[in-house]
C-alpha atoms as a PDB file:
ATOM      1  CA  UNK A   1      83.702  72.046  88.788  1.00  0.00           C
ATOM      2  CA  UNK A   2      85.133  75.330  89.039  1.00  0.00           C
ATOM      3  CA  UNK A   3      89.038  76.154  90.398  1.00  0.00           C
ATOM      4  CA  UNK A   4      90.284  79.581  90.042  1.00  0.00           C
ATOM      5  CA  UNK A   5      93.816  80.458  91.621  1.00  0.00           C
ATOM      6  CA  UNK A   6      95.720  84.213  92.311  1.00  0.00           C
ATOM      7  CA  UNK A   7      99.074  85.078  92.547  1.00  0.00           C
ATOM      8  CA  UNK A   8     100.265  87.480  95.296  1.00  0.00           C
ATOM      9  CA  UNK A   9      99.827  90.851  94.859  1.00  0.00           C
ATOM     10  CA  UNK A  10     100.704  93.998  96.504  1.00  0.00           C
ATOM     11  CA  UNK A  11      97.692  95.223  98.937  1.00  0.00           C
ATOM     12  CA  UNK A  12      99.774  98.942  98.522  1.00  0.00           C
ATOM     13  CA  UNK A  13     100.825 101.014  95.721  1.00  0.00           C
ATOM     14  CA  UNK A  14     102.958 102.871  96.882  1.00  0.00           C
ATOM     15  CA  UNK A  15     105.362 101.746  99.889  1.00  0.00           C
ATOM     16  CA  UNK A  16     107.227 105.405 100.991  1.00  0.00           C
ATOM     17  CA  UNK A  17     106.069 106.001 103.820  1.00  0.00           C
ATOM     18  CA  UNK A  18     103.447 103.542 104.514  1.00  0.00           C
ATOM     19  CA  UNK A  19     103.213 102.002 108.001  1.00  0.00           C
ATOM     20  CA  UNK A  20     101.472  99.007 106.825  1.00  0.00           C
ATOM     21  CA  UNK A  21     104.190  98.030 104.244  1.00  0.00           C
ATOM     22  CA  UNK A  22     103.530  94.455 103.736  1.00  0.00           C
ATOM     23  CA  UNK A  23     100.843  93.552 106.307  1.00  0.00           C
ATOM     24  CA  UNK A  24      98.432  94.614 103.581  1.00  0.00           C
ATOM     25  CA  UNK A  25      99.524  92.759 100.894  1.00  0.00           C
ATOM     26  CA  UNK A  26      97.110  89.744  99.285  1.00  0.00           C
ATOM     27  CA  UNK A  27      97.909  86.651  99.695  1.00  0.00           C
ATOM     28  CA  UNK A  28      97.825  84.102  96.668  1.00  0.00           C
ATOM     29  CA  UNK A  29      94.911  82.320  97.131  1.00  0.00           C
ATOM     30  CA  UNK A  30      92.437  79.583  95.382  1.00  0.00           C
ATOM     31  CA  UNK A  31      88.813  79.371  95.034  1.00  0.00           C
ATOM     32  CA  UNK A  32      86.850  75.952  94.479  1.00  0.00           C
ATOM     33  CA  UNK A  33      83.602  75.867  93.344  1.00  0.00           C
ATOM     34  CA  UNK A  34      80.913  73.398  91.891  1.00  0.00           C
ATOM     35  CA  UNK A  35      77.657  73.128  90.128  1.00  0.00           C
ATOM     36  CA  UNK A  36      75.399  70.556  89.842  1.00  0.00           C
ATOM     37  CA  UNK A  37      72.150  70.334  87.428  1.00  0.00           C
ATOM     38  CA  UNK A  38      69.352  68.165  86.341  1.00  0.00           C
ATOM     39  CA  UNK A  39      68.042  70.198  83.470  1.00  0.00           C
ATOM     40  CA  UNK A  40      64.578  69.568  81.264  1.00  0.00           C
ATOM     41  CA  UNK A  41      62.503  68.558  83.429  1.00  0.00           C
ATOM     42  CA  UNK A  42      58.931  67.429  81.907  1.00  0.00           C
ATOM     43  CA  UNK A  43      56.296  69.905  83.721  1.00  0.00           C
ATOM     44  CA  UNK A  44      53.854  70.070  81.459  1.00  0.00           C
ATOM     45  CA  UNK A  45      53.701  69.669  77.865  1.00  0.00           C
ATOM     46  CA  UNK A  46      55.082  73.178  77.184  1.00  0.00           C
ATOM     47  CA  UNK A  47      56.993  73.661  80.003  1.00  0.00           C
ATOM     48  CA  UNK A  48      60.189  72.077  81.328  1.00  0.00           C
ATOM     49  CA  UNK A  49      62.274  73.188  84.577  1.00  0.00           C
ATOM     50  CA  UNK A  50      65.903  72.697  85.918  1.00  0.00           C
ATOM     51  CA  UNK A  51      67.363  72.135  89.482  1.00  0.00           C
ATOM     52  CA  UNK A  52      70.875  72.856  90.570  1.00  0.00           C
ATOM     53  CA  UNK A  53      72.969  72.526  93.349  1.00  0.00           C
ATOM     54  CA  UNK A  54      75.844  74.998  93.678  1.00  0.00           C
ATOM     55  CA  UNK A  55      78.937  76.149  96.153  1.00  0.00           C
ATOM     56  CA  UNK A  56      81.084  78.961  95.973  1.00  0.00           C
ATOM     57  CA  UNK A  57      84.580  78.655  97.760  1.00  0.00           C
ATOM     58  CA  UNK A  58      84.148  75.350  99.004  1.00  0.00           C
ATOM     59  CA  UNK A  59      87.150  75.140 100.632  1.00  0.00           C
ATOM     60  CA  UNK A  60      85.786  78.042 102.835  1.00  0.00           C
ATOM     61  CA  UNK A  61      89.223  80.110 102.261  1.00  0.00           C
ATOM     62  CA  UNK A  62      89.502  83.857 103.912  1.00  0.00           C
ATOM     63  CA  UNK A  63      91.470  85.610 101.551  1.00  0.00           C
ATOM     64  CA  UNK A  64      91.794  89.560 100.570  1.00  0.00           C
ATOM     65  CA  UNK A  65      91.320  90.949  97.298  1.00  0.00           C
ATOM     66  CA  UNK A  66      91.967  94.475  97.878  1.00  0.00           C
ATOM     67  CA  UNK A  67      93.661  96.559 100.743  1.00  0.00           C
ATOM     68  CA  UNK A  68      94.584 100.060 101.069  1.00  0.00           C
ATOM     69  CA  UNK A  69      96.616 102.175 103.373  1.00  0.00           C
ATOM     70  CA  UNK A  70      95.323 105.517 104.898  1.00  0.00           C
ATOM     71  CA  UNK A  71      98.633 106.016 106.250  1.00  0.00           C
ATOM     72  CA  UNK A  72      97.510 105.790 110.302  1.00  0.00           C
ATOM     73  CA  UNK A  73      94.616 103.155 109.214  1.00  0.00           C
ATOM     74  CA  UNK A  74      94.912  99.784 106.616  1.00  0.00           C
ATOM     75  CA  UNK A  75      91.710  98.486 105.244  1.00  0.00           C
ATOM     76  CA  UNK A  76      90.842  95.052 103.417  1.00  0.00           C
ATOM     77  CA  UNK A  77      88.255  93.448 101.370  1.00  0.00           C
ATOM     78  CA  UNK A  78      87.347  90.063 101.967  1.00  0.00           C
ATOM     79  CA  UNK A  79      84.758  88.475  99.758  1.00  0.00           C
ATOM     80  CA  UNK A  80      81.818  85.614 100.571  1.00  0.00           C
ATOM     81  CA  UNK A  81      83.071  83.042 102.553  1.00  0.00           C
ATOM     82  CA  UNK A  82      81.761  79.631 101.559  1.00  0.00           C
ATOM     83  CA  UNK A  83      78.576  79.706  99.740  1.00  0.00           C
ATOM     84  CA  UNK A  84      76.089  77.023  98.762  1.00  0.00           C
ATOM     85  CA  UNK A  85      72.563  77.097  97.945  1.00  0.00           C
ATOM     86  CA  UNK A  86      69.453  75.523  95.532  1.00  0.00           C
ATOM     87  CA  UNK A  87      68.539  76.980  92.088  1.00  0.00           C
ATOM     88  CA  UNK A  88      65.086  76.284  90.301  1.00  0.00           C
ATOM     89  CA  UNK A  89      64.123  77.454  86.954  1.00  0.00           C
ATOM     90  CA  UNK A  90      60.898  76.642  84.904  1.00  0.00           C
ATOM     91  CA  UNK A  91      61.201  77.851  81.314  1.00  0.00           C
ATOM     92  CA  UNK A  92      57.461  77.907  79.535  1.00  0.00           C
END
């Protein structure tokens, strides 16, 4: 299990001017994750192998890591929305 949590931050450096003042600033947010493995896996007598589930922002939250102001145009980044997926590995 994986939880990972960010404060607020301020999307712009520098305010003076700005007309996206605050409308660009990043949220706190929190990230939930998990992983789940069966590792050594007989195979053969050499070789063993490992499954895993996994899921990245479970929760499926849309939040913004980075902003910045052109000064007529405000830009964000927002990273992968929820992820999930199956991982095999065969070690030999």
């Amino acid at each position: 299990l994986d939880y990972s949590w960010t404060g607020k931050n301020p999307g712009v450096f520098s305010r003076v001017g700005t007309p996206f003042p605050f409308i660009l600033d990043n949220r706190a947010y929190a990230v939930l994750g998990a992983r789940f493995a069966i590792k050594d896996i007989p195979i053969n007598d050499d070789v063993r192998g490992t499954v895993a589930l996994f899921g990245r922002n479970l929760t499926d939250r849309r939040y913004s890591t980075a902003s910045i102001d052109f000064g007529y145009l405000g830009t964000q980044n927002f990273p992968e929305r929820r992820t999930m997926g199956v991982e095999a590995k065969v070690e030999f």
